[in-house]
N, C-alpha and C. Protein backbone atom coordinates (compact mmCIF):
# COMPACT_ATOMS: atom_id res chain seq x y z
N UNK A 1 10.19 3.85 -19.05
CA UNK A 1 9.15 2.84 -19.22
C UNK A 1 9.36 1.74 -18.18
N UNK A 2 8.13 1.07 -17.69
CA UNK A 2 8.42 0.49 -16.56
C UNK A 2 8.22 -1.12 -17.03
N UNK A 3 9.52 -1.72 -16.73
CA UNK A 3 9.54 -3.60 -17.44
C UNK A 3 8.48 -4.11 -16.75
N UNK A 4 7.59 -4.87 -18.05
CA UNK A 4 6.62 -5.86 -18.02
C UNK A 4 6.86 -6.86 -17.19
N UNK A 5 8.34 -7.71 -17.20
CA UNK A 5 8.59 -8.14 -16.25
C UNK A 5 8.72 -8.20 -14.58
N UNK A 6 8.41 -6.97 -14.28
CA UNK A 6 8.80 -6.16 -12.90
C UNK A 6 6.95 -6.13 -12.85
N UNK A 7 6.52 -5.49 -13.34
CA UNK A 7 5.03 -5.67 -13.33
C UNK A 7 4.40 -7.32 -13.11
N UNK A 8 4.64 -8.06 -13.65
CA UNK A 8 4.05 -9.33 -13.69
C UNK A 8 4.85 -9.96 -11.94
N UNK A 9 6.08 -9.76 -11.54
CA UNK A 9 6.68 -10.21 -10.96
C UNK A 9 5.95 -9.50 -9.39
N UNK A 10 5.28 -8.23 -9.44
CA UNK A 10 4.96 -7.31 -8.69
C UNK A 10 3.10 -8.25 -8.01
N UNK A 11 2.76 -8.35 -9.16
CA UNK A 11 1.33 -9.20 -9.15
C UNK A 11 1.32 -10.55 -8.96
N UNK A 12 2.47 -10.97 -9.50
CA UNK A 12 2.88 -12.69 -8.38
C UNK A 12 2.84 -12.76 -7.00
N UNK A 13 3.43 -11.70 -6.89
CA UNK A 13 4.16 -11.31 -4.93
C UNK A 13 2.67 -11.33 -4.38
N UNK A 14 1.57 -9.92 -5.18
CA UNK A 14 0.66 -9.88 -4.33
C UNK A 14 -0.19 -11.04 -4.30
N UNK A 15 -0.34 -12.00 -5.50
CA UNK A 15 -1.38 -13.22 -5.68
C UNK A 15 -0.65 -14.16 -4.31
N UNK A 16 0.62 -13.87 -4.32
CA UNK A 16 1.38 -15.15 -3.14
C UNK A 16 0.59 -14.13 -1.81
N UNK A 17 0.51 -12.98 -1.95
CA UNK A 17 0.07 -12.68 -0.08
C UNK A 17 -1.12 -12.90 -0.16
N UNK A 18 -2.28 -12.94 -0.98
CA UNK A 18 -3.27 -12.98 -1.09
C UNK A 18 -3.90 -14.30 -0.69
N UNK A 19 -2.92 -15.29 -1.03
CA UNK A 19 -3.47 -16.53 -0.43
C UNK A 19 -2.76 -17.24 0.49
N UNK A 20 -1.28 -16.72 1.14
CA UNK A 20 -1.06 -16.69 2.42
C UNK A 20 -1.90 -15.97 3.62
N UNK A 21 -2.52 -14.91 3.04
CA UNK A 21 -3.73 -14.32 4.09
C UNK A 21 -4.81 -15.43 4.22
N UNK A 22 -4.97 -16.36 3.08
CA UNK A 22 -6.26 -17.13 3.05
C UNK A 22 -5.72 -18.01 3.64
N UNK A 23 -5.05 -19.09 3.87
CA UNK A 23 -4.09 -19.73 4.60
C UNK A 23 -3.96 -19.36 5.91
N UNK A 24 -3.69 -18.74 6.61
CA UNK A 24 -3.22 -17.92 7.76
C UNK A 24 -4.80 -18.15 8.71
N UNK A 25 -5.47 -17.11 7.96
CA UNK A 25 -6.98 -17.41 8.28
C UNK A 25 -7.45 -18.83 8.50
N UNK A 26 -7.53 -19.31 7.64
CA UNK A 26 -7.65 -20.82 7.44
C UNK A 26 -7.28 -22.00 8.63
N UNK A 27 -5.98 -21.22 9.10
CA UNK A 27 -5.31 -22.00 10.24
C UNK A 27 -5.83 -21.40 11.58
N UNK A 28 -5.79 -20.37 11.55
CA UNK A 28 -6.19 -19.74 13.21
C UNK A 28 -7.55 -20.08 12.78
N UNK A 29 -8.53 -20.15 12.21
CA UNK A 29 -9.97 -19.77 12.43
C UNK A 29 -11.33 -21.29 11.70
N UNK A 30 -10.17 -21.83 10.81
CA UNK A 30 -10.80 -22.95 10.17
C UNK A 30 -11.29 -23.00 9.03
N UNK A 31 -10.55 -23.58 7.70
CA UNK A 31 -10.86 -23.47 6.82
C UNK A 31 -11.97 -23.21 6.16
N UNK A 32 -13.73 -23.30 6.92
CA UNK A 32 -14.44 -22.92 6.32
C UNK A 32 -15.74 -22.00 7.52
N UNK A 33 -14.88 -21.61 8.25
CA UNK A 33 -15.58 -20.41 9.27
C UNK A 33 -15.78 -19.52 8.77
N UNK A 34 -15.45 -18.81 7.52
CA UNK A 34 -16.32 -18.26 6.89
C UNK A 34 -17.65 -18.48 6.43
N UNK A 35 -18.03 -19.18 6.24
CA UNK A 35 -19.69 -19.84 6.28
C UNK A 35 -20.61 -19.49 7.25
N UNK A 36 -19.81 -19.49 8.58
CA UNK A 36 -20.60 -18.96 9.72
C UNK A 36 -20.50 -17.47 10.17
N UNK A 37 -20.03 -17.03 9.23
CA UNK A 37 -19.72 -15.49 9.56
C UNK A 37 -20.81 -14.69 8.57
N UNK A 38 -20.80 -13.36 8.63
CA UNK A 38 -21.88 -12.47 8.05
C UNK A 38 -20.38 -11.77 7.21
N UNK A 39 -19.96 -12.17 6.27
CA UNK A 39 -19.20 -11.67 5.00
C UNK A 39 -19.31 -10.46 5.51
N UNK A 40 -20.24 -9.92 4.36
CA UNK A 40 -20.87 -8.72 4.34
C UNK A 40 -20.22 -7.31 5.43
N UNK A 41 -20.52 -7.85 6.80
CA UNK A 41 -19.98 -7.51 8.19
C UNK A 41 -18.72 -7.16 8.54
N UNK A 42 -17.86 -8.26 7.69
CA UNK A 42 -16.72 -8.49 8.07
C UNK A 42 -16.22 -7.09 7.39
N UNK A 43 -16.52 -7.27 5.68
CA UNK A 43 -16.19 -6.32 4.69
C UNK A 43 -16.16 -4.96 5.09
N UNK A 44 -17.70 -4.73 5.70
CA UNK A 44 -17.53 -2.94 6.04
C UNK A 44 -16.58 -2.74 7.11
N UNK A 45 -16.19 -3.69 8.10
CA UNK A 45 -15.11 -3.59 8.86
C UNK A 45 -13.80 -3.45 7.94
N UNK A 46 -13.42 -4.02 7.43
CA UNK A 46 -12.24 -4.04 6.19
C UNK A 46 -12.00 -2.58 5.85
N UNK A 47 -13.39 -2.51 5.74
CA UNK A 47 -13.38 -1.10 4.36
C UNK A 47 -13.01 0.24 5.41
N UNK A 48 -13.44 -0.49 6.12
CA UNK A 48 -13.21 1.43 6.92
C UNK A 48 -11.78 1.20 7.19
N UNK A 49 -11.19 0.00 8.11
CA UNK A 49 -9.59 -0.74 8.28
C UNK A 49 -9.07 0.27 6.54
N UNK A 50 -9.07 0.04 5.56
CA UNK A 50 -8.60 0.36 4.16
C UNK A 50 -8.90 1.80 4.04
N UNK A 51 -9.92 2.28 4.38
CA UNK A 51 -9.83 3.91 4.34
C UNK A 51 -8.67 4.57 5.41
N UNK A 52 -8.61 4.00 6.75
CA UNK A 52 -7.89 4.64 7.44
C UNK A 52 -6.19 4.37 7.32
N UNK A 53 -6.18 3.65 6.74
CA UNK A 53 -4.65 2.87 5.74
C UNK A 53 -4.30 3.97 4.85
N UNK A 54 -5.51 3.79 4.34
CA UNK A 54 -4.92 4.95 2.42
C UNK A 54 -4.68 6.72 3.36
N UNK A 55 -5.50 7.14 4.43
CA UNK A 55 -5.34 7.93 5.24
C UNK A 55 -3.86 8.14 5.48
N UNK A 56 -3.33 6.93 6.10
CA UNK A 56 -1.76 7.02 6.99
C UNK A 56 -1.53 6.85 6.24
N UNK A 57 -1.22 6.16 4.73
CA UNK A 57 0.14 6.35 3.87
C UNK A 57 0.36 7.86 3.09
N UNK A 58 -1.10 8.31 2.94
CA UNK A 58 -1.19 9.40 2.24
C UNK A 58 -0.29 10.30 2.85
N UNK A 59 -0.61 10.92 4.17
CA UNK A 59 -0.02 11.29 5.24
C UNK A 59 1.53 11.39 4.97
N UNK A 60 1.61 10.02 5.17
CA UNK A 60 3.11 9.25 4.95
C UNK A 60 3.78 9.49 3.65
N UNK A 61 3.02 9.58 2.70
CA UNK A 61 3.77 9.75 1.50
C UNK A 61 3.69 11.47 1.01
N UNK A 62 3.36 12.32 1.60
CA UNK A 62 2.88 13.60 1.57
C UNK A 62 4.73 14.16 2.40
N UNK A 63 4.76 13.52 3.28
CA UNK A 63 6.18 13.64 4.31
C UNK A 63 7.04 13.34 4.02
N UNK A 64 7.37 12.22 2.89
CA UNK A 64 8.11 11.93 2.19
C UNK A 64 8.29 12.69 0.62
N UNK A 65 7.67 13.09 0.34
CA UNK A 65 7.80 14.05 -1.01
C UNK A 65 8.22 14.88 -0.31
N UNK A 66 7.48 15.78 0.64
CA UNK A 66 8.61 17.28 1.13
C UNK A 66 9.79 16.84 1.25
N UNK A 67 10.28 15.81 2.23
CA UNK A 67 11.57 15.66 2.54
C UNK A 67 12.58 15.49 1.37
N UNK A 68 12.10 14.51 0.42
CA UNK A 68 12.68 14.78 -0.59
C UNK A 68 12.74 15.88 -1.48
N UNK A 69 12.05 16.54 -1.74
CA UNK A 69 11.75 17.70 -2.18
C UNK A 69 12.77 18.90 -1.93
N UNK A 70 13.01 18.98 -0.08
CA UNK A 70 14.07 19.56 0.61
C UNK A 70 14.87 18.92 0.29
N UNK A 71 15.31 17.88 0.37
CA UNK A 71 16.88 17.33 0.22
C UNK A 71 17.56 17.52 -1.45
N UNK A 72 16.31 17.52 -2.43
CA UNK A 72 16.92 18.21 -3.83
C UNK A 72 17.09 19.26 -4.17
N UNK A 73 16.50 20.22 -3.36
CA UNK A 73 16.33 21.59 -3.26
C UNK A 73 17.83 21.75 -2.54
N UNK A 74 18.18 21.45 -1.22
CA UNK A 74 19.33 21.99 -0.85
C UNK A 74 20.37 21.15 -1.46
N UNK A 75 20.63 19.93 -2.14
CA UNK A 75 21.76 19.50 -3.26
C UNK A 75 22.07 20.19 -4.19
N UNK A 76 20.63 21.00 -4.78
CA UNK A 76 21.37 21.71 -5.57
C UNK A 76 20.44 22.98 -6.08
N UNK A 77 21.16 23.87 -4.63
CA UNK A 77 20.88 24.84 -4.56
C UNK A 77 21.03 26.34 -5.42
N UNK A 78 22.23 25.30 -6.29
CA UNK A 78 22.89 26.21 -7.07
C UNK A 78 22.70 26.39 -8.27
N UNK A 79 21.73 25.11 -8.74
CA UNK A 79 21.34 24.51 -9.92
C UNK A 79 20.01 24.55 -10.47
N UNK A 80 19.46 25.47 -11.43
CA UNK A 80 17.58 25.45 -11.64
C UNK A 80 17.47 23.98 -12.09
N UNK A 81 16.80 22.87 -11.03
CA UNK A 81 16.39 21.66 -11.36
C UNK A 81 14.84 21.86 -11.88
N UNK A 82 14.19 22.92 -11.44
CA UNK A 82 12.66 23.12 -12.04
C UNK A 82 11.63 22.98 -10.82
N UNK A 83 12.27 22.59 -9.86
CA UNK A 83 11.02 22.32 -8.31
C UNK A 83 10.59 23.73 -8.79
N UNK A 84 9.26 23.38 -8.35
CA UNK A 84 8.19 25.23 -7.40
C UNK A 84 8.17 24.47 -5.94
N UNK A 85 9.29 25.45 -5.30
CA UNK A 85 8.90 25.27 -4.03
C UNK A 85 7.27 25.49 -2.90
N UNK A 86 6.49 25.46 -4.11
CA UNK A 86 5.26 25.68 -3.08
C UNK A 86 4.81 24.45 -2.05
């Protein structure tokens, strides 16, 4: 079971990057240059930026399960842990 605490502590971290990104922005570009921008615009730029993200980690995390996968497989080679090597 995964601590409530570790969860809440997990969603702090991201609320703190969430408005260090707003901040950050804020400083290079001016606290309210968003007003003069087309939102909207910005977003479908984002969104495709966020598809090609979930792309490379997928990727990334696809390469990391085999590897691990191999490295429990040959620890214990000797041992039915239950993998299907498919």
């Amino acid at each position: 079971m995964i601590d409530s605490e570790l969860i809440q502590s997990i969603e702090k971290e991201f609320g703190w990057l969430v408005e260090e990104r707003r901040r950050q922005g804020a400083k290079e570009y001016g606290e309210y240059k968003f007003l003069d921008k087309n939102t909207l615009d910005m977003m479908y730029e984002e969104l495709s930026d966020i598809v090609n993200y979930c792309t490379f980690t997928y990727v990334k995390l696809r390469i990391l399960e085999e590897r691990v996968d191999n490295a429990i497989r040959a620890y214990c080679s000797d041992t039915d842990v239950g993998l299907n090597p498919e």
